[in-house]
PDB file of N, CA and C in Angstrom:
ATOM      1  N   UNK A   1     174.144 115.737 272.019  1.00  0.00           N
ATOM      2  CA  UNK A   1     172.729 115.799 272.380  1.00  0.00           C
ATOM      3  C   UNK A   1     171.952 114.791 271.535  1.00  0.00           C
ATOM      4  N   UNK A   2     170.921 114.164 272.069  1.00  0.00           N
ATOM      5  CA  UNK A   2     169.985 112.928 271.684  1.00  0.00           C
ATOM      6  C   UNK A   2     169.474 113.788 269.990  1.00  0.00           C
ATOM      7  N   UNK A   3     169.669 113.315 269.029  1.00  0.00           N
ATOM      8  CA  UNK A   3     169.170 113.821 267.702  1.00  0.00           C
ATOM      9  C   UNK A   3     169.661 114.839 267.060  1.00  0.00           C
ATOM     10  N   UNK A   4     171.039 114.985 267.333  1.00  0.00           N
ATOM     11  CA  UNK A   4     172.318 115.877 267.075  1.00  0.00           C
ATOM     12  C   UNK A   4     172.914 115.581 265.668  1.00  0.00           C
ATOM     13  N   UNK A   5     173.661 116.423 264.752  1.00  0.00           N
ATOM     14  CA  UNK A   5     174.324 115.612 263.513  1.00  0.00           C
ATOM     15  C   UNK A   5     175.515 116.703 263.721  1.00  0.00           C
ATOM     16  N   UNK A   6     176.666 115.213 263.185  1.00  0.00           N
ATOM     17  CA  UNK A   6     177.873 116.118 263.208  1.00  0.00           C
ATOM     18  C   UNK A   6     178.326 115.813 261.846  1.00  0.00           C
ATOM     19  N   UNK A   7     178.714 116.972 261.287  1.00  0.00           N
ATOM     20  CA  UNK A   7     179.347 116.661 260.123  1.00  0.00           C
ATOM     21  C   UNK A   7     180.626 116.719 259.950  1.00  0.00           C
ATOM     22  N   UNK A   8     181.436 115.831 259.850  1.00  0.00           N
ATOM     23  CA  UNK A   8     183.236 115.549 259.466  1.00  0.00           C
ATOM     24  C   UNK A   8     183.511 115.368 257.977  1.00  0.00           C
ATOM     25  N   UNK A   9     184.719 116.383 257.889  1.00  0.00           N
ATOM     26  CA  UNK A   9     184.805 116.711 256.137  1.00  0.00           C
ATOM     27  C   UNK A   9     186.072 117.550 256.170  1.00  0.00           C
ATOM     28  N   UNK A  10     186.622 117.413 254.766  1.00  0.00           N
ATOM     29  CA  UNK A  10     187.783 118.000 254.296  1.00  0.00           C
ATOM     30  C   UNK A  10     188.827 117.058 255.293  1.00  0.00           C
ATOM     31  N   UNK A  11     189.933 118.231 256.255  1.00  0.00           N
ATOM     32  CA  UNK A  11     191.034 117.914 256.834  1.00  0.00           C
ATOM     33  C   UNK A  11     190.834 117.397 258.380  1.00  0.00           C
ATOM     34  N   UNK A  12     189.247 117.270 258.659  1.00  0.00           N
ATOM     35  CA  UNK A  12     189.267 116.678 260.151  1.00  0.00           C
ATOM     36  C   UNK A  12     188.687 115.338 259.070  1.00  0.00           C
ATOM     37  N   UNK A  13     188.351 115.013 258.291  1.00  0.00           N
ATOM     38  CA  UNK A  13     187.850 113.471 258.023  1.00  0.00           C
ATOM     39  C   UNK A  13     188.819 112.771 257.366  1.00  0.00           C
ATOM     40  N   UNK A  14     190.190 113.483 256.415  1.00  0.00           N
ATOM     41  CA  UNK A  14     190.991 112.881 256.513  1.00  0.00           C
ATOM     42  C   UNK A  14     192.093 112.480 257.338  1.00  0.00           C
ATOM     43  N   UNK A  15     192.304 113.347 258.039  1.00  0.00           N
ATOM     44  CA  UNK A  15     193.975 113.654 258.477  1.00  0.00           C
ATOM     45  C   UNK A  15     193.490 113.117 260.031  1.00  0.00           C
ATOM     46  N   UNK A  16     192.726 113.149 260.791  1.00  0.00           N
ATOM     47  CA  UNK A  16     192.399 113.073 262.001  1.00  0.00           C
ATOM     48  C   UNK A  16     191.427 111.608 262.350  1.00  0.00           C
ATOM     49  N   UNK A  17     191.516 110.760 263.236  1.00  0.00           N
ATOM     50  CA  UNK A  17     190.487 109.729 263.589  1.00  0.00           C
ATOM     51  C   UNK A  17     189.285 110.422 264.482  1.00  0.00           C
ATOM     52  N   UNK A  18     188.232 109.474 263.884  1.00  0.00           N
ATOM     53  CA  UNK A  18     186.774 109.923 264.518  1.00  0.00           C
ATOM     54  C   UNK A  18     186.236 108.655 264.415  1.00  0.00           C
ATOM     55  N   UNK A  19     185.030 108.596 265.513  1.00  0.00           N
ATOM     56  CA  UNK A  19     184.106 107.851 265.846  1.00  0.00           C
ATOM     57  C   UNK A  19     183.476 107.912 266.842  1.00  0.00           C
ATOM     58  N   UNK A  20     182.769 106.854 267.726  1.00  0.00           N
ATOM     59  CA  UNK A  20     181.922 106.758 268.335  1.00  0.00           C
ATOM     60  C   UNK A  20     182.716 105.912 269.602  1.00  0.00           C
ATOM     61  N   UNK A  21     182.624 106.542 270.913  1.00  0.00           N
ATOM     62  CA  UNK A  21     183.252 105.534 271.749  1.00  0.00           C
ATOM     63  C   UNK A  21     182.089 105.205 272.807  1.00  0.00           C
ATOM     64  N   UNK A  22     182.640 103.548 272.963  1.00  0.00           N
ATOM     65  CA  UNK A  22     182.034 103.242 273.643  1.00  0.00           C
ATOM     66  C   UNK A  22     181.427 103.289 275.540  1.00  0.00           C
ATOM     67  N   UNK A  23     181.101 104.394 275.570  1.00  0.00           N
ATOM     68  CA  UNK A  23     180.755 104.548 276.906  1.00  0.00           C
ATOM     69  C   UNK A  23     179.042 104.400 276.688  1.00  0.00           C
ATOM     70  N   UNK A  24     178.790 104.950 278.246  1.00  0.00           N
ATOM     71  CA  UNK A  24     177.502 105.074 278.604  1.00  0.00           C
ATOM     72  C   UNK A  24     177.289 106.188 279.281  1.00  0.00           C
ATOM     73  N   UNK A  25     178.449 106.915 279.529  1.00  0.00           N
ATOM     74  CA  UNK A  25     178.444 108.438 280.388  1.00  0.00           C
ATOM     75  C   UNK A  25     179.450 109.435 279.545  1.00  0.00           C
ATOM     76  N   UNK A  26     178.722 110.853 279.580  1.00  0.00           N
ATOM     77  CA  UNK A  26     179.599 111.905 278.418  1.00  0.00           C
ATOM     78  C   UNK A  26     180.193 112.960 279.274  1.00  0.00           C
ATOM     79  N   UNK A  27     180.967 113.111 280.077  1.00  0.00           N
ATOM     80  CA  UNK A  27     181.776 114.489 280.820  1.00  0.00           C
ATOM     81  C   UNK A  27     181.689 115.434 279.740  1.00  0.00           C
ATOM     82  N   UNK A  28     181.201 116.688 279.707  1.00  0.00           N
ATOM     83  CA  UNK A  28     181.363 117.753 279.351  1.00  0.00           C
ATOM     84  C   UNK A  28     182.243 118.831 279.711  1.00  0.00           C
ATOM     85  N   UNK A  29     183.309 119.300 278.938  1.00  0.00           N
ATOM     86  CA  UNK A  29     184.513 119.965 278.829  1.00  0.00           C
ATOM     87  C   UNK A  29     184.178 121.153 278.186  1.00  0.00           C
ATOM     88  N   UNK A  30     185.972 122.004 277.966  1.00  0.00           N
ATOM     89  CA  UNK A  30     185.286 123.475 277.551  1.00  0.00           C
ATOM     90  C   UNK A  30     186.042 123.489 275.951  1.00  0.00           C
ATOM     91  N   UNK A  31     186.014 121.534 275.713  1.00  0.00           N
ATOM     92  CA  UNK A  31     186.672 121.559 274.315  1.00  0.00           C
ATOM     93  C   UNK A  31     185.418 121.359 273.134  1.00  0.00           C
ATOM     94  N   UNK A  32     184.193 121.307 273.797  1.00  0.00           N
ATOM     95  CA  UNK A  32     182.844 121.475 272.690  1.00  0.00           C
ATOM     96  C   UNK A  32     182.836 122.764 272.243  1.00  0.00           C
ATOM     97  N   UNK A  33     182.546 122.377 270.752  1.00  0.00           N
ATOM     98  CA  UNK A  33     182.592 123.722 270.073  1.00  0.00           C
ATOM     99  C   UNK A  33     181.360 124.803 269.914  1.00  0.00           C
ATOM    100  N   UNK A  34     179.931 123.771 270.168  1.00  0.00           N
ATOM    101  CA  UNK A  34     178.624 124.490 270.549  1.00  0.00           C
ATOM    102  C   UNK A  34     178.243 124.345 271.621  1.00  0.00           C
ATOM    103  N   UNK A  35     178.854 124.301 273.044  1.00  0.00           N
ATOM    104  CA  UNK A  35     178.075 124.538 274.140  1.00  0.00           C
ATOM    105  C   UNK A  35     177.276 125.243 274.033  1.00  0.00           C
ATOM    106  N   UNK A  36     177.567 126.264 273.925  1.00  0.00           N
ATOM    107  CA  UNK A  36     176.492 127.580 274.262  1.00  0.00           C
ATOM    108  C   UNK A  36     175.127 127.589 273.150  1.00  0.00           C
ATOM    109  N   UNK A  37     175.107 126.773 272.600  1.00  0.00           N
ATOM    110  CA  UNK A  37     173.530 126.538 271.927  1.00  0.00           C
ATOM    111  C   UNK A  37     172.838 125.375 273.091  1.00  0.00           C
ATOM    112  N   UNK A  38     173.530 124.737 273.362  1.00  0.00           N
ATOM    113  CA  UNK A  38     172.985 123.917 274.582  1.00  0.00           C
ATOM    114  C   UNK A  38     172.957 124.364 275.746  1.00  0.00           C
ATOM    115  N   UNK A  39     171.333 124.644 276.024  1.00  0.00           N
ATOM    116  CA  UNK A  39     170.703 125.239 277.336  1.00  0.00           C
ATOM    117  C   UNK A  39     171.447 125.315 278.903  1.00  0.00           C
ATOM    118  N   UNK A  40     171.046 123.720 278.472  1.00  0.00           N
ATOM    119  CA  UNK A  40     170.849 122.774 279.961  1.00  0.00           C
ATOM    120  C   UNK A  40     172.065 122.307 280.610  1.00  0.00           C
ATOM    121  N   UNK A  41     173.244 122.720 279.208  1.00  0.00           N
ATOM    122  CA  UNK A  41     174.901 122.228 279.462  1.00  0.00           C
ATOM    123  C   UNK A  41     175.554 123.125 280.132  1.00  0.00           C
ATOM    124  N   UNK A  42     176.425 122.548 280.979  1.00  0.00           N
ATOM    125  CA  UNK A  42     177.866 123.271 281.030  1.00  0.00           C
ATOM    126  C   UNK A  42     178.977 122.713 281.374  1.00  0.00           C
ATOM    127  N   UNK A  43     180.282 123.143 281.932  1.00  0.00           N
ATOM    128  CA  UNK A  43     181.554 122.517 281.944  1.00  0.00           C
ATOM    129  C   UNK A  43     181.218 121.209 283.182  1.00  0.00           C
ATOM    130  N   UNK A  44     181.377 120.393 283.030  1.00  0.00           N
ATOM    131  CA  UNK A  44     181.096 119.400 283.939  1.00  0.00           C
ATOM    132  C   UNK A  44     180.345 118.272 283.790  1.00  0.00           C
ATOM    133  N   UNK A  45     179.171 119.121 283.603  1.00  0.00           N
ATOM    134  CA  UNK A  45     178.066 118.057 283.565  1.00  0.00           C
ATOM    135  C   UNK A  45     178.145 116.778 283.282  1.00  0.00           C
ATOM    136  N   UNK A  46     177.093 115.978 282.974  1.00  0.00           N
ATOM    137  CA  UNK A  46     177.216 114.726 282.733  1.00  0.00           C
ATOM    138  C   UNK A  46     176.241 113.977 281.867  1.00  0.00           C
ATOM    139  N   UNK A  47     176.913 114.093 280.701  1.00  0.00           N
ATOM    140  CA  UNK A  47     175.491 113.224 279.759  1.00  0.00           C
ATOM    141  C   UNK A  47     175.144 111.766 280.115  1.00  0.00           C
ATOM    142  N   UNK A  48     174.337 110.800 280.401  1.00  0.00           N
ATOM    143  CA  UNK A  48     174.044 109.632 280.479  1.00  0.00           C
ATOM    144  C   UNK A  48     173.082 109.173 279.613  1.00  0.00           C
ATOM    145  N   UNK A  49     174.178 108.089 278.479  1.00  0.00           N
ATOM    146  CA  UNK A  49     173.241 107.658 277.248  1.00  0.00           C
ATOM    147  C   UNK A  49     172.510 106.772 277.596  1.00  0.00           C
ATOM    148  N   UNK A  50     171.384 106.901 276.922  1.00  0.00           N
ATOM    149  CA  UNK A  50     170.237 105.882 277.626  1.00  0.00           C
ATOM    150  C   UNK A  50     170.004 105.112 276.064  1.00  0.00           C
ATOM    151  N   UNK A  51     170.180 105.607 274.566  1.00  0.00           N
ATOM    152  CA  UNK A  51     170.053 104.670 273.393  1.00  0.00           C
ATOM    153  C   UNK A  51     171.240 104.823 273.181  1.00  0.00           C
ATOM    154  N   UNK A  52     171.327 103.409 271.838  1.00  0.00           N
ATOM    155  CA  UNK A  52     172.716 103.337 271.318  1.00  0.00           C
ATOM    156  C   UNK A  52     173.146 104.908 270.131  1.00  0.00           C
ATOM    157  N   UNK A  53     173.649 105.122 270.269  1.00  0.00           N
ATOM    158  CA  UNK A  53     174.129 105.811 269.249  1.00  0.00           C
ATOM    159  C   UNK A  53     174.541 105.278 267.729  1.00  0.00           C
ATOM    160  N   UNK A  54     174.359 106.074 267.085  1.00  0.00           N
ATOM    161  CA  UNK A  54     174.607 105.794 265.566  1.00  0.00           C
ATOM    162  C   UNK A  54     175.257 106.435 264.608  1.00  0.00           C
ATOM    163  N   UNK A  55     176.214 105.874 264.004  1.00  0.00           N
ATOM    164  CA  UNK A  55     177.055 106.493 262.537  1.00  0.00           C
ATOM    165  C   UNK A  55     176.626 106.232 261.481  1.00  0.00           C
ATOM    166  N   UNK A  56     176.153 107.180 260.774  1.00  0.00           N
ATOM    167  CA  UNK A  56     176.001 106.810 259.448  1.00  0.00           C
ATOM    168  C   UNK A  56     177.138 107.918 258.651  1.00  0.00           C
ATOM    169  N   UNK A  57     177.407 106.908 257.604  1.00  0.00           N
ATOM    170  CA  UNK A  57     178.529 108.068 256.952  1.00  0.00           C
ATOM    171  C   UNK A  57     178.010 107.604 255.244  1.00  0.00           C
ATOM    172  N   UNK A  58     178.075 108.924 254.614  1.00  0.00           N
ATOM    173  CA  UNK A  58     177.588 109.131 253.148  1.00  0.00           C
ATOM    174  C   UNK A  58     178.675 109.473 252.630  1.00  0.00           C
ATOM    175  N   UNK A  59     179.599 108.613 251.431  1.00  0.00           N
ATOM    176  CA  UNK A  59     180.475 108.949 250.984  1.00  0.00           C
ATOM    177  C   UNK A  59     180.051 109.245 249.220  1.00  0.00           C
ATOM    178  N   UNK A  60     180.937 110.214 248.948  1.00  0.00           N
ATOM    179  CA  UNK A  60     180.798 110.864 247.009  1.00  0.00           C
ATOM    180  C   UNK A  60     182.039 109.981 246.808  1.00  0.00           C
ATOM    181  N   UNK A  61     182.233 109.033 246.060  1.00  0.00           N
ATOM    182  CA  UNK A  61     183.225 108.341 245.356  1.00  0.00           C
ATOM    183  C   UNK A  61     183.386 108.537 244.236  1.00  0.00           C
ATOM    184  N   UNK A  62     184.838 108.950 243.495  1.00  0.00           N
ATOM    185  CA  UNK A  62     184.402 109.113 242.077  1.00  0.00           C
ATOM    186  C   UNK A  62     184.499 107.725 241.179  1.00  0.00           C
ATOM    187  N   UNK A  63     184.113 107.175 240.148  1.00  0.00           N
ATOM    188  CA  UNK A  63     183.779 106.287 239.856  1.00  0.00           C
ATOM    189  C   UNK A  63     185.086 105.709 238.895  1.00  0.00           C
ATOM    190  N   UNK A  64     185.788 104.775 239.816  1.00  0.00           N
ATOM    191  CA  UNK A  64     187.368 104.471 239.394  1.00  0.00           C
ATOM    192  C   UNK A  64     187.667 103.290 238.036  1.00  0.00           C
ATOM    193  N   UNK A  65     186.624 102.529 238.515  1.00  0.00           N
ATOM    194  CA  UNK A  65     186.874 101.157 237.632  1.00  0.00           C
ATOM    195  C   UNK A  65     185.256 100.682 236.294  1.00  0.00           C
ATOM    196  N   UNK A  66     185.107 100.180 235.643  1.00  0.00           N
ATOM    197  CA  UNK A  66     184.169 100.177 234.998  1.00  0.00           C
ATOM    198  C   UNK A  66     183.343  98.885 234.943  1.00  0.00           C
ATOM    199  N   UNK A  67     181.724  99.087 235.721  1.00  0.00           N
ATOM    200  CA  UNK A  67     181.079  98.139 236.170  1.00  0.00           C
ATOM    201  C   UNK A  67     181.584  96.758 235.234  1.00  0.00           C
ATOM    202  N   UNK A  68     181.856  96.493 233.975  1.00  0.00           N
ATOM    203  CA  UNK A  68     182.012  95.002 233.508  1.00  0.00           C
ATOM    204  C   UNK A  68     183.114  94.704 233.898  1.00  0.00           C
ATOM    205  N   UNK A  69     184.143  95.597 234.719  1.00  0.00           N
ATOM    206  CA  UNK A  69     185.796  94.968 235.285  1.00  0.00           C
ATOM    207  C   UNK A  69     184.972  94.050 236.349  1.00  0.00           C
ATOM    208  N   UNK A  70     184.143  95.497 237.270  1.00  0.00           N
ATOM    209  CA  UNK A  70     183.702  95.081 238.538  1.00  0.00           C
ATOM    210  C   UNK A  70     183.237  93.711 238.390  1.00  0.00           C
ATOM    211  N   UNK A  71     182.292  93.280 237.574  1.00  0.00           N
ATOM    212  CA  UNK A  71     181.520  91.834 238.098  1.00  0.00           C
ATOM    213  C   UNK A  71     181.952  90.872 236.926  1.00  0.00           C
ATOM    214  N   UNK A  72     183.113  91.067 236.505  1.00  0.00           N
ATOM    215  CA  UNK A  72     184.025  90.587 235.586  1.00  0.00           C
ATOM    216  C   UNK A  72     183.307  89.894 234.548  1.00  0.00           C
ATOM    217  N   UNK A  73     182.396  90.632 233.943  1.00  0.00           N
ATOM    218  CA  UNK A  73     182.118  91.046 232.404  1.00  0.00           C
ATOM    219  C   UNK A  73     182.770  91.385 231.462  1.00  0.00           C
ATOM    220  N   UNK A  74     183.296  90.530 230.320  1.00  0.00           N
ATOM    221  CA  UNK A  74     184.224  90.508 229.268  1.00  0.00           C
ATOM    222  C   UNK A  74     183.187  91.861 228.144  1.00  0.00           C
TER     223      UNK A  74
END
């Protein structure tokens, strides 16, 4: 849905591929896990994207190397 957030984490963000594919039309199946918060949906239907869609991903890194390696500062 237009202004939706999905969050991917733990064993579906490692172990599994995700992204964004490129269509312009969304078939709706009975493999969504919140249909039923969505009204207007059901098995079939047909989403038609009208904006681009967007990924943003926020990663916690723990901090491996030490900034004067990084920009090779003696």
């Amino acid at each position: 849905m237009p202004r939706s957030l999905v969050i991917v984490r733990d064993d579906m963000y490692t172990k599994y591929l995700h992204g964004i594919r490129e269509v312009t039309t969304d078939v709706i199946d009975d493999t969504f896990a919140n249909l039923s918060s969505c009204c207007a949906l059901s098995v079939g239907s047909q989403l038609h994207r009208t904006k681009p869609r967007i990924s943003l991903t926020i990663r916690v890194v723990p901090k491996v190397l030490q900034n004067k390696i990084f920009f090779g500062k003696k």
